[in-house]
PDB file of N, CA and C in Angstrom:
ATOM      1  N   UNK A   1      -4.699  -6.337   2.303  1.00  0.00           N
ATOM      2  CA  UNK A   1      -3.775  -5.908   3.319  1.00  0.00           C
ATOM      3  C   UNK A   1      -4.445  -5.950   4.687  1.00  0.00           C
ATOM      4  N   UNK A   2      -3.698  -6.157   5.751  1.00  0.00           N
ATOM      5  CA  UNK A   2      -3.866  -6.450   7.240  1.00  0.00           C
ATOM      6  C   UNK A   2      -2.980  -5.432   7.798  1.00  0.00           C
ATOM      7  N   UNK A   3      -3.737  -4.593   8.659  1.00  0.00           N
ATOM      8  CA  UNK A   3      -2.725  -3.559   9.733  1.00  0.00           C
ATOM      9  C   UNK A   3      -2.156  -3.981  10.639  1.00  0.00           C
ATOM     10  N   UNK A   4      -1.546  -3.974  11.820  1.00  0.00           N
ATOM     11  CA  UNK A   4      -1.477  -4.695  12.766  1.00  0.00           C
ATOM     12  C   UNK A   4      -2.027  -4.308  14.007  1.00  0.00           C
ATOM     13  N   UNK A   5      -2.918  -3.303  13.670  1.00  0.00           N
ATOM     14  CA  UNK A   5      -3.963  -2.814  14.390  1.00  0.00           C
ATOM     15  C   UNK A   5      -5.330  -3.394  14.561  1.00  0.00           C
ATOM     16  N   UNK A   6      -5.435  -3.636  13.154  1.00  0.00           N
ATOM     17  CA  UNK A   6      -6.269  -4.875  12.721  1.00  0.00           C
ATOM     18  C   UNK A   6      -6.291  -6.375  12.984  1.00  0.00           C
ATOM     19  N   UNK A   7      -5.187  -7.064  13.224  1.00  0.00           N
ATOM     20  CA  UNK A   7      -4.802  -7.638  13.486  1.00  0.00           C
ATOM     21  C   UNK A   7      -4.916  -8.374  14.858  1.00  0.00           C
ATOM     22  N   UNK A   8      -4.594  -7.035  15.984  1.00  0.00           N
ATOM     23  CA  UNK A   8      -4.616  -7.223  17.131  1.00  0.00           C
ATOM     24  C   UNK A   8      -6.202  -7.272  17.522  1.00  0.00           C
ATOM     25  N   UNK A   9      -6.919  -6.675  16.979  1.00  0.00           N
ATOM     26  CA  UNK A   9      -7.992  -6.947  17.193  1.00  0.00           C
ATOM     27  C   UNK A   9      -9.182  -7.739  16.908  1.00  0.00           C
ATOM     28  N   UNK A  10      -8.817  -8.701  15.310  1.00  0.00           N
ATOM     29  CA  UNK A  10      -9.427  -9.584  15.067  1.00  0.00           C
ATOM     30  C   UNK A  10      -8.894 -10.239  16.465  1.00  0.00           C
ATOM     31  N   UNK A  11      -7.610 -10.216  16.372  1.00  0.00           N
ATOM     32  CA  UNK A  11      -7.504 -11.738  17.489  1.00  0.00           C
ATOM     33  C   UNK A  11      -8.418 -11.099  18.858  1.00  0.00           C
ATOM     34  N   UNK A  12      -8.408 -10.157  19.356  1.00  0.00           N
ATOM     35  CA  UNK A  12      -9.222 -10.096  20.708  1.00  0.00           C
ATOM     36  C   UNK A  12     -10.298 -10.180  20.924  1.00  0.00           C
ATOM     37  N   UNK A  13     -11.007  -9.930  19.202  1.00  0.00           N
ATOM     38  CA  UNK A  13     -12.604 -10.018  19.170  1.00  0.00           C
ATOM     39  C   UNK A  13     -12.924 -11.587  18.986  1.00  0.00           C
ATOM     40  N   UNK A  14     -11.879 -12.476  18.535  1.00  0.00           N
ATOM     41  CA  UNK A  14     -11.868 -14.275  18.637  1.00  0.00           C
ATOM     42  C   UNK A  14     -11.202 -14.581  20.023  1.00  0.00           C
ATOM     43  N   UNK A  15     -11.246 -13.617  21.002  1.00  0.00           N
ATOM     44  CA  UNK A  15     -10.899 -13.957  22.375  1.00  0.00           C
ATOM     45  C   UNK A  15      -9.582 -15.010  22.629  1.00  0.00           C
ATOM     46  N   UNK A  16      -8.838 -14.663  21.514  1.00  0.00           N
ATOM     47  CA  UNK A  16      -7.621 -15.289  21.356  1.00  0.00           C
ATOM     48  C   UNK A  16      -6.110 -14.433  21.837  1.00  0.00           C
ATOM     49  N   UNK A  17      -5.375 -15.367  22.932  1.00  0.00           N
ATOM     50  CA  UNK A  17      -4.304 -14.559  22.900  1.00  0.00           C
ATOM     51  C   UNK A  17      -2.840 -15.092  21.635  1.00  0.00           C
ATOM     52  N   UNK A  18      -1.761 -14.350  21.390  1.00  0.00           N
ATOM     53  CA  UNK A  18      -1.303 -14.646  20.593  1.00  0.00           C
ATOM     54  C   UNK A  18      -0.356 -16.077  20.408  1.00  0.00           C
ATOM     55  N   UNK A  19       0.002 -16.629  21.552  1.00  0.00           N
ATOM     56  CA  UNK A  19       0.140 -17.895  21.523  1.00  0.00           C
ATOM     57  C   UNK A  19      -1.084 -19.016  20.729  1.00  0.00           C
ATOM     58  N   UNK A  20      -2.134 -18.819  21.381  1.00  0.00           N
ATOM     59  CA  UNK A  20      -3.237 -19.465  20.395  1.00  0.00           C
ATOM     60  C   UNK A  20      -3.449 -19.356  19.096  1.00  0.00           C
ATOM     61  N   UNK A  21      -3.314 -17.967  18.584  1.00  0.00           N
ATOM     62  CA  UNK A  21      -3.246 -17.694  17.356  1.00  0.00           C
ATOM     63  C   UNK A  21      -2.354 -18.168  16.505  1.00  0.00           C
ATOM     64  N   UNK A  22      -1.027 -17.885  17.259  1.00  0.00           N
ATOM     65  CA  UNK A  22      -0.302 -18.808  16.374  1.00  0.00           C
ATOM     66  C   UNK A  22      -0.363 -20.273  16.323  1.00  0.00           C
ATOM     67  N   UNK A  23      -0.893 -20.746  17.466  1.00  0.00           N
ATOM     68  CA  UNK A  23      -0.944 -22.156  17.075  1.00  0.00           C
ATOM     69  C   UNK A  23      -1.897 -22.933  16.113  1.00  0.00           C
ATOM     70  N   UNK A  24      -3.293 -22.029  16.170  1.00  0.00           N
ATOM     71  CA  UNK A  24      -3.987 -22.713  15.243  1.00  0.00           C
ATOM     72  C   UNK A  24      -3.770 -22.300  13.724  1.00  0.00           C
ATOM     73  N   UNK A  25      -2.735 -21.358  13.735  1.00  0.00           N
ATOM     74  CA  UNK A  25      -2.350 -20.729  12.108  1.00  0.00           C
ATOM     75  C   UNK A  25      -1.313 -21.602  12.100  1.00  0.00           C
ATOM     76  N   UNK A  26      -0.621 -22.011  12.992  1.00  0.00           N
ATOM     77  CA  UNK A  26       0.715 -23.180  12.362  1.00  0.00           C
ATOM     78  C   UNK A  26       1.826 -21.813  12.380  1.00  0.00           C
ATOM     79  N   UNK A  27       1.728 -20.784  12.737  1.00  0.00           N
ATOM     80  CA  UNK A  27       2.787 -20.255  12.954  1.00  0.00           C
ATOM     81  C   UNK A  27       3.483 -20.295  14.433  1.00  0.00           C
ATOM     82  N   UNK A  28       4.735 -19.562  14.229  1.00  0.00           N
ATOM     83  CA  UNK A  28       5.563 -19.381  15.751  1.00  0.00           C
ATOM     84  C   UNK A  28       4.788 -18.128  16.414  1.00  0.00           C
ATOM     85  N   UNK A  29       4.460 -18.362  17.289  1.00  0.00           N
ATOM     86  CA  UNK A  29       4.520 -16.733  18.428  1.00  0.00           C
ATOM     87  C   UNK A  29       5.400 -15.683  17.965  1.00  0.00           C
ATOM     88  N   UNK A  30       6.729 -15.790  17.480  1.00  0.00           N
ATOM     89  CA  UNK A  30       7.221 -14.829  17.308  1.00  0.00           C
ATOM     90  C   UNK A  30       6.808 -14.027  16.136  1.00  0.00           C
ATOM     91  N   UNK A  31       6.036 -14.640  15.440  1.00  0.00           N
ATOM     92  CA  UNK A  31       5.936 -14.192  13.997  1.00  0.00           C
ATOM     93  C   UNK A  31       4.529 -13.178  14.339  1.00  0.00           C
ATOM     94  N   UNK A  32       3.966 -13.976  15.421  1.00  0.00           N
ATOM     95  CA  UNK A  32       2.598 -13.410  15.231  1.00  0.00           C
ATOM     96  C   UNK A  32       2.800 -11.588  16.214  1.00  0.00           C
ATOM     97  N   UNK A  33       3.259 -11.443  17.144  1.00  0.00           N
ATOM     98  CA  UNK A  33       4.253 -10.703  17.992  1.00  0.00           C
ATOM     99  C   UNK A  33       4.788  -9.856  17.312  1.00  0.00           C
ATOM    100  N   UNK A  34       5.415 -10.112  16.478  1.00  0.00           N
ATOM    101  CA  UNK A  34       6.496  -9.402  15.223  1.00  0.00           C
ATOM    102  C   UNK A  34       5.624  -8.469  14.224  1.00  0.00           C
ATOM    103  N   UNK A  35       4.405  -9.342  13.768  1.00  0.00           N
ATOM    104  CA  UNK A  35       3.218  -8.499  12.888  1.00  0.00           C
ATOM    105  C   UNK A  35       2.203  -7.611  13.898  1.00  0.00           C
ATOM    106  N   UNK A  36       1.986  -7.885  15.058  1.00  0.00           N
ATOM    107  CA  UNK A  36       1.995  -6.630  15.987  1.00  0.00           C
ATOM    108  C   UNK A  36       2.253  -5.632  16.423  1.00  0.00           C
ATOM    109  N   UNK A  37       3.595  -6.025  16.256  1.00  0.00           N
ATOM    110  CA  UNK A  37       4.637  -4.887  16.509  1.00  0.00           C
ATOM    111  C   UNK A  37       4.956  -3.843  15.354  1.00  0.00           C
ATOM    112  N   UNK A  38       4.466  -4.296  13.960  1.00  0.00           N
ATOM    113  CA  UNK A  38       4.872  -3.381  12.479  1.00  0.00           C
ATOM    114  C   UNK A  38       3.795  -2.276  12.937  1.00  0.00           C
ATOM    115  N   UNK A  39       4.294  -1.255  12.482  1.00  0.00           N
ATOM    116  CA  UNK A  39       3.323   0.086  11.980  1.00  0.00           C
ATOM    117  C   UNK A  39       2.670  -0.487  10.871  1.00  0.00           C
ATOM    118  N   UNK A  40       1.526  -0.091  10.019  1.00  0.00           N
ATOM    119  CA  UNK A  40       0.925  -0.150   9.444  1.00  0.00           C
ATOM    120  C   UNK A  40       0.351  -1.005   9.259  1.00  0.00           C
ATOM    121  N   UNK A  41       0.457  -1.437   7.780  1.00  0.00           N
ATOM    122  CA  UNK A  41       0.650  -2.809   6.832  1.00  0.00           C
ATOM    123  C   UNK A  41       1.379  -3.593   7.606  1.00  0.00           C
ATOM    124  N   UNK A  42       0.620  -5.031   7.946  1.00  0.00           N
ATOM    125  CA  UNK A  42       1.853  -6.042   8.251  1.00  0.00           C
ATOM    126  C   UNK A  42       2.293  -6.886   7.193  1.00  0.00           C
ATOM    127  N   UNK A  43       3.132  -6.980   7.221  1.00  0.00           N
ATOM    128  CA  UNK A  43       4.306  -7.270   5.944  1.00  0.00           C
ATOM    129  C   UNK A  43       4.688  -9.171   6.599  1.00  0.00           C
ATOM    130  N   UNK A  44       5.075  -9.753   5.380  1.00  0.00           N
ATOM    131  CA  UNK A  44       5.295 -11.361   5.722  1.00  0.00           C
ATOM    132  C   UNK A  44       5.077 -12.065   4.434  1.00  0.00           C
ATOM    133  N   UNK A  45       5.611 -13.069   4.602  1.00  0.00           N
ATOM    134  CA  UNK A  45       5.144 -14.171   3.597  1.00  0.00           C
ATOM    135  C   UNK A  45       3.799 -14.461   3.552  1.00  0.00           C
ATOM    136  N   UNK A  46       3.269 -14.267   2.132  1.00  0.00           N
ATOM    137  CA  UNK A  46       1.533 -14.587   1.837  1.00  0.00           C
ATOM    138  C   UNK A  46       1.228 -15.782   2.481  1.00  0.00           C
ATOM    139  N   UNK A  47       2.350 -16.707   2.227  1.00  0.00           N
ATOM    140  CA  UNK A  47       1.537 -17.814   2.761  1.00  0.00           C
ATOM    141  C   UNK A  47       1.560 -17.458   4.412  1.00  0.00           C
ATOM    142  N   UNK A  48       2.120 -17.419   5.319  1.00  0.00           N
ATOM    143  CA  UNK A  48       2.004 -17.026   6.141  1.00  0.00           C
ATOM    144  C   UNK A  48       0.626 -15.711   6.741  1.00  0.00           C
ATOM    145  N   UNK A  49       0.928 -15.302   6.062  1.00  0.00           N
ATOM    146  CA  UNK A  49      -0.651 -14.180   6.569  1.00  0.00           C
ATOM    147  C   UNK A  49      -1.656 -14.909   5.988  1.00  0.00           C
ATOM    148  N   UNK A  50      -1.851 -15.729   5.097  1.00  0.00           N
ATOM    149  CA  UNK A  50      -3.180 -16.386   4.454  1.00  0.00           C
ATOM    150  C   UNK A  50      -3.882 -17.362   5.805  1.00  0.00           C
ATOM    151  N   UNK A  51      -2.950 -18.169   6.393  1.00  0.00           N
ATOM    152  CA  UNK A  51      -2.753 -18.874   7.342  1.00  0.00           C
ATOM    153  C   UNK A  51      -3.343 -18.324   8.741  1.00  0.00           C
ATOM    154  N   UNK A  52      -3.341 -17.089   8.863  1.00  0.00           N
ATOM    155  CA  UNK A  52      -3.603 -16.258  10.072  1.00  0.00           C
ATOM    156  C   UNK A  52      -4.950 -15.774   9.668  1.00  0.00           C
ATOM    157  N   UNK A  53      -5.097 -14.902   8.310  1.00  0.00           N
ATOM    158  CA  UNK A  53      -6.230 -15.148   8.021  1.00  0.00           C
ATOM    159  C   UNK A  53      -7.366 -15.974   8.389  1.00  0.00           C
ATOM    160  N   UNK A  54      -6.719 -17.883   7.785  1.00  0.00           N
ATOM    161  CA  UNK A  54      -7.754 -18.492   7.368  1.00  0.00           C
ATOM    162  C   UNK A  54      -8.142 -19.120   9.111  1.00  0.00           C
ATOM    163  N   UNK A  55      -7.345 -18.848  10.096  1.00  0.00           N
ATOM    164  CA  UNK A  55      -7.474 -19.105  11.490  1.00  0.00           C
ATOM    165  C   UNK A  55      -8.373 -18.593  12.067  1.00  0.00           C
ATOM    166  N   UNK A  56      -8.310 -17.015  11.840  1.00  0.00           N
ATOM    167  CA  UNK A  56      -9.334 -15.866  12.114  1.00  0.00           C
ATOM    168  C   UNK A  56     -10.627 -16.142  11.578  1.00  0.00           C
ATOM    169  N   UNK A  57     -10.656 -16.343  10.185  1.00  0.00           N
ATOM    170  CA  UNK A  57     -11.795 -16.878   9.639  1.00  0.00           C
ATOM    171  C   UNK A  57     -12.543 -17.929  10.499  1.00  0.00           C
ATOM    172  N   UNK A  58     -11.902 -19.289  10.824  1.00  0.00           N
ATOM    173  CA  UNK A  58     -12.247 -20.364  11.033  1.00  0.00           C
ATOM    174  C   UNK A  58     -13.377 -19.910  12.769  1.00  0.00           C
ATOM    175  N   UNK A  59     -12.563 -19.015  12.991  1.00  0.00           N
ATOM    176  CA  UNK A  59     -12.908 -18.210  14.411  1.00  0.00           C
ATOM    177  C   UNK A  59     -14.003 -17.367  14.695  1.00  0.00           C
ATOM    178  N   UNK A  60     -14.657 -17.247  13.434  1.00  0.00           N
ATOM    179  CA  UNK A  60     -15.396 -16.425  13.166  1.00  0.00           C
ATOM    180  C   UNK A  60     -15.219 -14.577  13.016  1.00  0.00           C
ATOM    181  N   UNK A  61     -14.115 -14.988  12.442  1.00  0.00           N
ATOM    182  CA  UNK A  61     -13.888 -12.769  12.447  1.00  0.00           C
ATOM    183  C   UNK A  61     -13.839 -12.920  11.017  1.00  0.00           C
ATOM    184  N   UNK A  62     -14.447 -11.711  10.360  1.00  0.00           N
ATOM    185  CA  UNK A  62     -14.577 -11.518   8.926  1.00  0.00           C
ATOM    186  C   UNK A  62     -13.169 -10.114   8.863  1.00  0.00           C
ATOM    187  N   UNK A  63     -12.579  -9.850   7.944  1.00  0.00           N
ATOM    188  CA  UNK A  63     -11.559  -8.874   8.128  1.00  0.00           C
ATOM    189  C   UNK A  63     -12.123  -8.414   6.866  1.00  0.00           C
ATOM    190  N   UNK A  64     -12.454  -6.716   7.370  1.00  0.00           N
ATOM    191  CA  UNK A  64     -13.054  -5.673   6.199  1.00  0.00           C
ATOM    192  C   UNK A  64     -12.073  -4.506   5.846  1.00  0.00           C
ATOM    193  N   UNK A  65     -11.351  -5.032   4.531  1.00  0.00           N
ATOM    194  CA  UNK A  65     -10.608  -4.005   3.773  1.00  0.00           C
ATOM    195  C   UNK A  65     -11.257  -2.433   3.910  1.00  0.00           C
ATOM    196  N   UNK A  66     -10.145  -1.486   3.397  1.00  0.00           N
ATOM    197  CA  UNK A  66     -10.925  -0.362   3.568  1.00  0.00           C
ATOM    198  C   UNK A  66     -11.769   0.032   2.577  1.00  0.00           C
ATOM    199  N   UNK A  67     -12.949   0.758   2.835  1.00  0.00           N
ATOM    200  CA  UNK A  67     -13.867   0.915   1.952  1.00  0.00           C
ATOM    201  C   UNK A  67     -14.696  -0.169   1.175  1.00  0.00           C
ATOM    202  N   UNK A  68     -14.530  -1.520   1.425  1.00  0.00           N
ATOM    203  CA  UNK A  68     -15.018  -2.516   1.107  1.00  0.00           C
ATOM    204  C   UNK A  68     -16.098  -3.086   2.312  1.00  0.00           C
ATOM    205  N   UNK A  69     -17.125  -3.361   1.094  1.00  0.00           N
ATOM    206  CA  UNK A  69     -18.601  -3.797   2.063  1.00  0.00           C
ATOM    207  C   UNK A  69     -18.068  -5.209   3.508  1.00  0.00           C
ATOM    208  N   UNK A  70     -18.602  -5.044   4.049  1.00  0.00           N
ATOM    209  CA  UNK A  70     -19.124  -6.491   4.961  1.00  0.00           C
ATOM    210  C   UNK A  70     -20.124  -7.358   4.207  1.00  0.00           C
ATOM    211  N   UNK A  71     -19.489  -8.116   3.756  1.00  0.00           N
ATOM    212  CA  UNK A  71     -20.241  -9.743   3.294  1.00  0.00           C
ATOM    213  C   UNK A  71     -21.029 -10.835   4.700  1.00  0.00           C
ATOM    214  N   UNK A  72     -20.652 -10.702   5.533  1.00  0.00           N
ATOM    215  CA  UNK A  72     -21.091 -11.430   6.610  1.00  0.00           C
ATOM    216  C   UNK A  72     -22.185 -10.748   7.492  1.00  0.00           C
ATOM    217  N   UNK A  73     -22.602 -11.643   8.381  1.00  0.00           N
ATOM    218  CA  UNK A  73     -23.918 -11.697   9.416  1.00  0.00           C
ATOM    219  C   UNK A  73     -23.254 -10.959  10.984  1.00  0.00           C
ATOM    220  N   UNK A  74     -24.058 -10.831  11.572  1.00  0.00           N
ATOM    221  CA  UNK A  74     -23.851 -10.321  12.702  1.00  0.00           C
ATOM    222  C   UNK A  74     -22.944  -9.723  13.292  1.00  0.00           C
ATOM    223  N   UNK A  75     -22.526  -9.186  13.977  1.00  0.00           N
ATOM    224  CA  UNK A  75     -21.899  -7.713  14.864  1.00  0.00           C
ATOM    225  C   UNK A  75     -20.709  -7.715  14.621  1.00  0.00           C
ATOM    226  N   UNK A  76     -20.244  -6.812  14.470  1.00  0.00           N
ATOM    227  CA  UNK A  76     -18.659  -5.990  14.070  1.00  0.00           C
ATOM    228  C   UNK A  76     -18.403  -4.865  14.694  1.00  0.00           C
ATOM    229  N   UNK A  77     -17.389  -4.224  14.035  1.00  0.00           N
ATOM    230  CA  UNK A  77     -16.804  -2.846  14.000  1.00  0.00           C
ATOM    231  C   UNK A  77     -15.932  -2.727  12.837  1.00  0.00           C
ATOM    232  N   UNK A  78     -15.703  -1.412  12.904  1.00  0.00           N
ATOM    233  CA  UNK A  78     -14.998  -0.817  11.981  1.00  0.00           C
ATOM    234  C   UNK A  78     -14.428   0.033  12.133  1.00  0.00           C
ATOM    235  N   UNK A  79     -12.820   0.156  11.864  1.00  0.00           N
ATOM    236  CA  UNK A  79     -12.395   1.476  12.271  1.00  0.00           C
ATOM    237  C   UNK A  79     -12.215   2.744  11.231  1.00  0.00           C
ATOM    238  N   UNK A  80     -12.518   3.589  11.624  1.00  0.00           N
ATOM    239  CA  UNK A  80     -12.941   5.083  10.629  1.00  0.00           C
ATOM    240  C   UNK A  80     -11.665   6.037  11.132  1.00  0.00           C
ATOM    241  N   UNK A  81     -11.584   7.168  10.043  1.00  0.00           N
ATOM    242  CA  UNK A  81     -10.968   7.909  10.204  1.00  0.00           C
ATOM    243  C   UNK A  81     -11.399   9.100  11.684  1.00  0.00           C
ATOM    244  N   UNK A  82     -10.563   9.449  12.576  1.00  0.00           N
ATOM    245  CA  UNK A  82     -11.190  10.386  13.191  1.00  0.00           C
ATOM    246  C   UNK A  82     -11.296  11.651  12.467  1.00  0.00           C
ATOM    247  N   UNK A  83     -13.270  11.869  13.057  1.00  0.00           N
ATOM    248  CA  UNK A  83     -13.485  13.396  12.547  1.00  0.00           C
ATOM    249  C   UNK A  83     -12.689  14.263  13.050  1.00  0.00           C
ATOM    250  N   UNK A  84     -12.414  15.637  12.698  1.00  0.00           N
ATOM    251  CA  UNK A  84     -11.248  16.704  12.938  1.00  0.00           C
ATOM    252  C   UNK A  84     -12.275  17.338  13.637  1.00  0.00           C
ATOM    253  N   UNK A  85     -11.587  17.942  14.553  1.00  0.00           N
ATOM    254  CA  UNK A  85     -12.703  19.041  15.715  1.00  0.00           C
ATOM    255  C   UNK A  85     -12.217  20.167  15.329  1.00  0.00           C
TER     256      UNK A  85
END
């Protein structure tokens, strides 16, 4: 699963705006816009998110499920739950 929090930020950390993104995924802008715009989980046809995925990939962003290790080399982030004050 992909948030669209997540989402927005693979693409900014591949210094991509969402026109680009969609173009090198072969999707429309609107689609990519649309999975931005969902709360959570972004929701879509697999093949379609595989595609955005494999763009991101190609881009160099690794996307880390929750609680699942980082397999890859050099600098990231991660987003955590906020601690409660």
């Amino acid at each position: 699963m992909i948030t669209a929090d997540q989402l927005r930020a693979a693409r900014a950390l591949a210094g991509m705006d969402q026109k680009t993104l969609a173009e090198k995924a072969g999707v429309s802008l609107p689609t990519i816009q649309r999975m931005e715009a969902s709360p959570g989980n972004v929701r879509g046809v697999v093949e379609t998110l595989t595609k955005i995925v494999a763009a991101l990939d190609q881009a160099g962003i690794e996307l880390i499920g929750e609680n699942m290790p980082s397999h890859g080399q050099g600098r990231g982030v991660r987003l955590k739950q906020p601690s409660r004050l």
